[in-house]
C-alpha atoms as a PDB file:
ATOM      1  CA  UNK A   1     -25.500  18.106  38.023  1.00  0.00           C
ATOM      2  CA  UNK A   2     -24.717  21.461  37.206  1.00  0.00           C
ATOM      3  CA  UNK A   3     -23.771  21.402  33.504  1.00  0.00           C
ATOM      4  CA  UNK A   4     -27.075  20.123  32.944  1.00  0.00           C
ATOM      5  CA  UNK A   5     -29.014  23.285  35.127  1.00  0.00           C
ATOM      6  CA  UNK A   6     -30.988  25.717  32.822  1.00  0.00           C
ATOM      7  CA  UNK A   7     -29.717  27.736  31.230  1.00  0.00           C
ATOM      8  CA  UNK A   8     -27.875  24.811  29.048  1.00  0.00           C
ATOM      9  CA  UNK A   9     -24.037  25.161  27.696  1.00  0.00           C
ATOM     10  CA  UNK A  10     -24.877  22.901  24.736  1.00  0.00           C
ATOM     11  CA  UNK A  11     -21.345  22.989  23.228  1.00  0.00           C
ATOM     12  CA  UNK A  12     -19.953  22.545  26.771  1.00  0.00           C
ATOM     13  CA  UNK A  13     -22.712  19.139  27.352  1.00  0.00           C
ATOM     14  CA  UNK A  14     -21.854  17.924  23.725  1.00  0.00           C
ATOM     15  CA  UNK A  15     -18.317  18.228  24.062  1.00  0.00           C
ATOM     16  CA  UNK A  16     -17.894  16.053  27.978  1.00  0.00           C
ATOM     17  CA  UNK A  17     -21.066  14.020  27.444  1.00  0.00           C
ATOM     18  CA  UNK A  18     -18.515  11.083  28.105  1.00  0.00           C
ATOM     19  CA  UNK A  19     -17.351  12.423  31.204  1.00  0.00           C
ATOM     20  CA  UNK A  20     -20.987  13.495  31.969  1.00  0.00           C
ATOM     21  CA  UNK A  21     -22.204   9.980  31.541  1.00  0.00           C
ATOM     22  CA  UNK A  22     -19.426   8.300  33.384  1.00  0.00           C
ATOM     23  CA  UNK A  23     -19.908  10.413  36.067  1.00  0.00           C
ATOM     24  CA  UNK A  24     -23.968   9.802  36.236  1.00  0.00           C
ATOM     25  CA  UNK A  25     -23.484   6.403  36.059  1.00  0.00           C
ATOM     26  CA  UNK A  26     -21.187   6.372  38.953  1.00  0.00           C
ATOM     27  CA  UNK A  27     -23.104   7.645  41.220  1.00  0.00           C
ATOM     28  CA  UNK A  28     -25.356   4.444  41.454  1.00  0.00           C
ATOM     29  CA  UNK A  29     -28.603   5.515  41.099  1.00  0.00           C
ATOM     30  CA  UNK A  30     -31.509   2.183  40.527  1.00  0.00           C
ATOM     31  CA  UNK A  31     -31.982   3.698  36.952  1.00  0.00           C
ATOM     32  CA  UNK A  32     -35.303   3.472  35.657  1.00  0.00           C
ATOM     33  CA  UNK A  33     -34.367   1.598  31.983  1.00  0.00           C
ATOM     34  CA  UNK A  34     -36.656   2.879  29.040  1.00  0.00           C
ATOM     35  CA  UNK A  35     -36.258   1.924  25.195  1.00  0.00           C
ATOM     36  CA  UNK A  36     -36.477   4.575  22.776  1.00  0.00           C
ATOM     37  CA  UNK A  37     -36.149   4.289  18.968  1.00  0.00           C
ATOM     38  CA  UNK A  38     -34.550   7.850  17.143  1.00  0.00           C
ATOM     39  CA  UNK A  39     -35.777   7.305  13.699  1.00  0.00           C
ATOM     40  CA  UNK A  40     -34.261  10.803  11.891  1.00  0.00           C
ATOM     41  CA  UNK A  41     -34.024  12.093   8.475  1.00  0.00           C
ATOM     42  CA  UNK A  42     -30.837  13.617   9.811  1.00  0.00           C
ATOM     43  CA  UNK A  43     -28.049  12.879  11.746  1.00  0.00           C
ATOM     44  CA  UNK A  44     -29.025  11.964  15.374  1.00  0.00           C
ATOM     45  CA  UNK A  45     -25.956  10.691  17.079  1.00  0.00           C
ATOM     46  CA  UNK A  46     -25.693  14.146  19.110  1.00  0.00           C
ATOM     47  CA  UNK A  47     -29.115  14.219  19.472  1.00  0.00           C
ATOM     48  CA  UNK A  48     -29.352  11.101  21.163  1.00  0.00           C
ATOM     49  CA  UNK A  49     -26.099  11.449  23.824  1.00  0.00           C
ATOM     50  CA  UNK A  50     -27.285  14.174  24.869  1.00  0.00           C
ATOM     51  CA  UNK A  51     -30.982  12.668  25.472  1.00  0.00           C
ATOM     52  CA  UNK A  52     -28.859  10.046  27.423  1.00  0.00           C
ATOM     53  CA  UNK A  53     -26.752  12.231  29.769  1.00  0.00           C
ATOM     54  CA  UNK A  54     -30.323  14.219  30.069  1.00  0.00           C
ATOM     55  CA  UNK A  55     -31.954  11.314  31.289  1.00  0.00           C
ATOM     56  CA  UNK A  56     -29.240   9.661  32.970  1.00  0.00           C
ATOM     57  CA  UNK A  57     -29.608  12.414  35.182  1.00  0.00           C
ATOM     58  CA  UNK A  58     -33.342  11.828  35.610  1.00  0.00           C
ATOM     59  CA  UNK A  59     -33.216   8.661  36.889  1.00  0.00           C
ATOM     60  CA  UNK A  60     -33.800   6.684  33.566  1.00  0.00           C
ATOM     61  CA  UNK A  61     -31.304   4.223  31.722  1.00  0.00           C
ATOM     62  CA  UNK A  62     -32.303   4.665  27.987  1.00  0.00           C
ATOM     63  CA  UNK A  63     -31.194   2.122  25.535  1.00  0.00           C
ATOM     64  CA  UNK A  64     -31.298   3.050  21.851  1.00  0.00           C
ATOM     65  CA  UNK A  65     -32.038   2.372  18.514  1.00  0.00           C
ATOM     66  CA  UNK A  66     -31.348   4.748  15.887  1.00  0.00           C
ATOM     67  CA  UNK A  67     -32.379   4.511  11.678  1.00  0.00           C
ATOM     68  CA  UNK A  68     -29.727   4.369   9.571  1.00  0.00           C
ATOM     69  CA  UNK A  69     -28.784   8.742   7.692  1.00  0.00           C
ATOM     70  CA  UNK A  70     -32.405   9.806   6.504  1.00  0.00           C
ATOM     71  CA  UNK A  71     -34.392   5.993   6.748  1.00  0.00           C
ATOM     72  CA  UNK A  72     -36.893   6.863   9.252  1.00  0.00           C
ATOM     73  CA  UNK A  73     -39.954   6.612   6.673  1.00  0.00           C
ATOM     74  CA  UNK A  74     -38.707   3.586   5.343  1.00  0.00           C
ATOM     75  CA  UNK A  75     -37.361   1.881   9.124  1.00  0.00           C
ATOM     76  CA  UNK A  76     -41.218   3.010  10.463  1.00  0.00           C
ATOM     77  CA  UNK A  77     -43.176   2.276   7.125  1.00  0.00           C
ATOM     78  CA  UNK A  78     -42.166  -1.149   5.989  1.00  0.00           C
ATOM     79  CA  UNK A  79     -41.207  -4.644   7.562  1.00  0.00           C
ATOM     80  CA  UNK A  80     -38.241  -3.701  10.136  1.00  0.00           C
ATOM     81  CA  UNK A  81     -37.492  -6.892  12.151  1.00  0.00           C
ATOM     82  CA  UNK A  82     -34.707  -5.321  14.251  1.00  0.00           C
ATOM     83  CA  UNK A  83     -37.132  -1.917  15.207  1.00  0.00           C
ATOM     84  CA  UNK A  84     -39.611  -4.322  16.058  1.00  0.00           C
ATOM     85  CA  UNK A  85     -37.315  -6.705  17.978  1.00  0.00           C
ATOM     86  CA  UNK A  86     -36.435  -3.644  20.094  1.00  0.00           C
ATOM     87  CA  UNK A  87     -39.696  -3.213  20.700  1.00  0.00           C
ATOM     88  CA  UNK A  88     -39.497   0.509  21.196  1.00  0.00           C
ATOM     89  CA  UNK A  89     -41.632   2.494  24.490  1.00  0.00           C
ATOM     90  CA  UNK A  90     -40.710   5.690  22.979  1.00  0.00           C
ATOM     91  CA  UNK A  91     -40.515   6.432  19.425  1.00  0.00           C
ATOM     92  CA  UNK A  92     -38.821   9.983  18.471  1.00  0.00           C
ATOM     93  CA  UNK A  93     -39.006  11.036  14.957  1.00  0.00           C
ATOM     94  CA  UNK A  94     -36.542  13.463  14.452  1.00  0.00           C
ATOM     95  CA  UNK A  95     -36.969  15.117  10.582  1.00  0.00           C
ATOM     96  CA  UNK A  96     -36.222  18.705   9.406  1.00  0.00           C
ATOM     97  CA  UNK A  97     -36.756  20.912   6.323  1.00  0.00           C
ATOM     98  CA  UNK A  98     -34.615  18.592   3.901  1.00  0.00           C
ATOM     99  CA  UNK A  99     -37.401  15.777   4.638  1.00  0.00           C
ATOM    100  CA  UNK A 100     -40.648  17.632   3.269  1.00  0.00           C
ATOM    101  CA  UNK A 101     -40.414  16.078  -0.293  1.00  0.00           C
ATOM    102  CA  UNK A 102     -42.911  18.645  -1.902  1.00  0.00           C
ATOM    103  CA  UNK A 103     -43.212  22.424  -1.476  1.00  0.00           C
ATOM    104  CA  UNK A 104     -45.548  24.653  -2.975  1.00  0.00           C
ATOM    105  CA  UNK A 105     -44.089  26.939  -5.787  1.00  0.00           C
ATOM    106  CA  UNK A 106     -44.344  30.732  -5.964  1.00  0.00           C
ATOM    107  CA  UNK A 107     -46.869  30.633  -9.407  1.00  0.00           C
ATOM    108  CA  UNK A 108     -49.201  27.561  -7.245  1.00  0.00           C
ATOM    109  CA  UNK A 109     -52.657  28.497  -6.799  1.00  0.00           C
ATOM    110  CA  UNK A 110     -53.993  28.398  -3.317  1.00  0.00           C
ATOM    111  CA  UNK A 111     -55.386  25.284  -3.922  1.00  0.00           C
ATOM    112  CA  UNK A 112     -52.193  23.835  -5.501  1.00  0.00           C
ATOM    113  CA  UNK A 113     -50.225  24.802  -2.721  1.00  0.00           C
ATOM    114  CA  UNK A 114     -52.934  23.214   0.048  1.00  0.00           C
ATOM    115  CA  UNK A 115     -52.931  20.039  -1.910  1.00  0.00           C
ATOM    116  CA  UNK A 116     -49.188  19.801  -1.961  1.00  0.00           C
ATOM    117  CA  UNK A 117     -49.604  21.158   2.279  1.00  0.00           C
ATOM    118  CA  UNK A 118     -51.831  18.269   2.523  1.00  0.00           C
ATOM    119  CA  UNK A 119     -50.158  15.705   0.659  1.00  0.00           C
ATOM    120  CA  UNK A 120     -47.060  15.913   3.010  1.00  0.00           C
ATOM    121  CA  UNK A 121     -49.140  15.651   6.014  1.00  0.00           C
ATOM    122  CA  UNK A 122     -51.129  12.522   4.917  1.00  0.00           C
ATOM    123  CA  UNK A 123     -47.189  10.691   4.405  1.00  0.00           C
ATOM    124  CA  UNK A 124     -46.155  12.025   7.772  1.00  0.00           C
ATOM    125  CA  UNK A 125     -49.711  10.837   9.162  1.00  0.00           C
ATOM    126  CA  UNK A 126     -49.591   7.570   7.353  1.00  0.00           C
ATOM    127  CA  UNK A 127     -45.945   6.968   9.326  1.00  0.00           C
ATOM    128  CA  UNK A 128     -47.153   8.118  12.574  1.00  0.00           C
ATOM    129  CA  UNK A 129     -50.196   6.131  12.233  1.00  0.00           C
ATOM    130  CA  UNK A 130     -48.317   2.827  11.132  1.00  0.00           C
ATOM    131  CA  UNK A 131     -45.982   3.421  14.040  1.00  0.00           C
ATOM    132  CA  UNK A 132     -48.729   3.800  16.476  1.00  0.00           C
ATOM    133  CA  UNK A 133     -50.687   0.299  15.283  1.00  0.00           C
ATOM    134  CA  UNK A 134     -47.240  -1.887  15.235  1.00  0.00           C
END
């Protein structure tokens, strides 16, 4: 499908990924289905159409779960009987800046600011880890 060639319209795909879908789905391909979870500390609707039309057009059927605005420590971290239900094959954590809880101040010591660098990772290792084991 053309819209969905490199080099990407992004507005254009975001704006008929409707049409875009209707029309992959159409054309009858034995889609490959695949479950992915979108756990975000943002908002991931967009995000996950357009991973839909982009594998629609791949061959691959995804069906969804996304976290709730900004829960994906909490859906991956603690008890989550509907994630787990869905029983995930992908899991896509989809954070930005607004989701590191600690930053380093200007007056921090080099030390201060690796301990605060290092206490962020060990929470974003923890979840990834957690994920990985359930």
């Amino acid at each position: 499908m053309k819209e969905l060639e490199y080099p990407f319209d992004g507005a254009l795909i975001i704006k008929k990924k409707k049409s875009l879908k209707r029309r992959l789905l159409e054309e009858g391909k034995n889609f490959t289905p695949l479950r992915i979870a979108i756990l975000g500390g943002q908002t991931t609707n967009d995000i996950k159409n357009v991973l839909e039309v982009f594998l629609l057009n791949y061959g691959i059927k995804g069906d969804f779960y996304e976290s709730e605005y900004n829960m994906f420590y909490e859906d991956g971290m603690f008890e989550n009987p509907e994630l787990k239900n869905f029983a995930p094959e992908i899991i896509y954590l989809c954070t930005c800046i607004r989701n590191i809880p600690l930053f380093p101040a200007i007056s921090d010591s080099s030390e201060e600011a690796a301990s605060k660098l290092s206490e962020v990772y060990r929470r974003f290792e923890g979840l990834w880890e957690h994920l990985s084991e359930t």
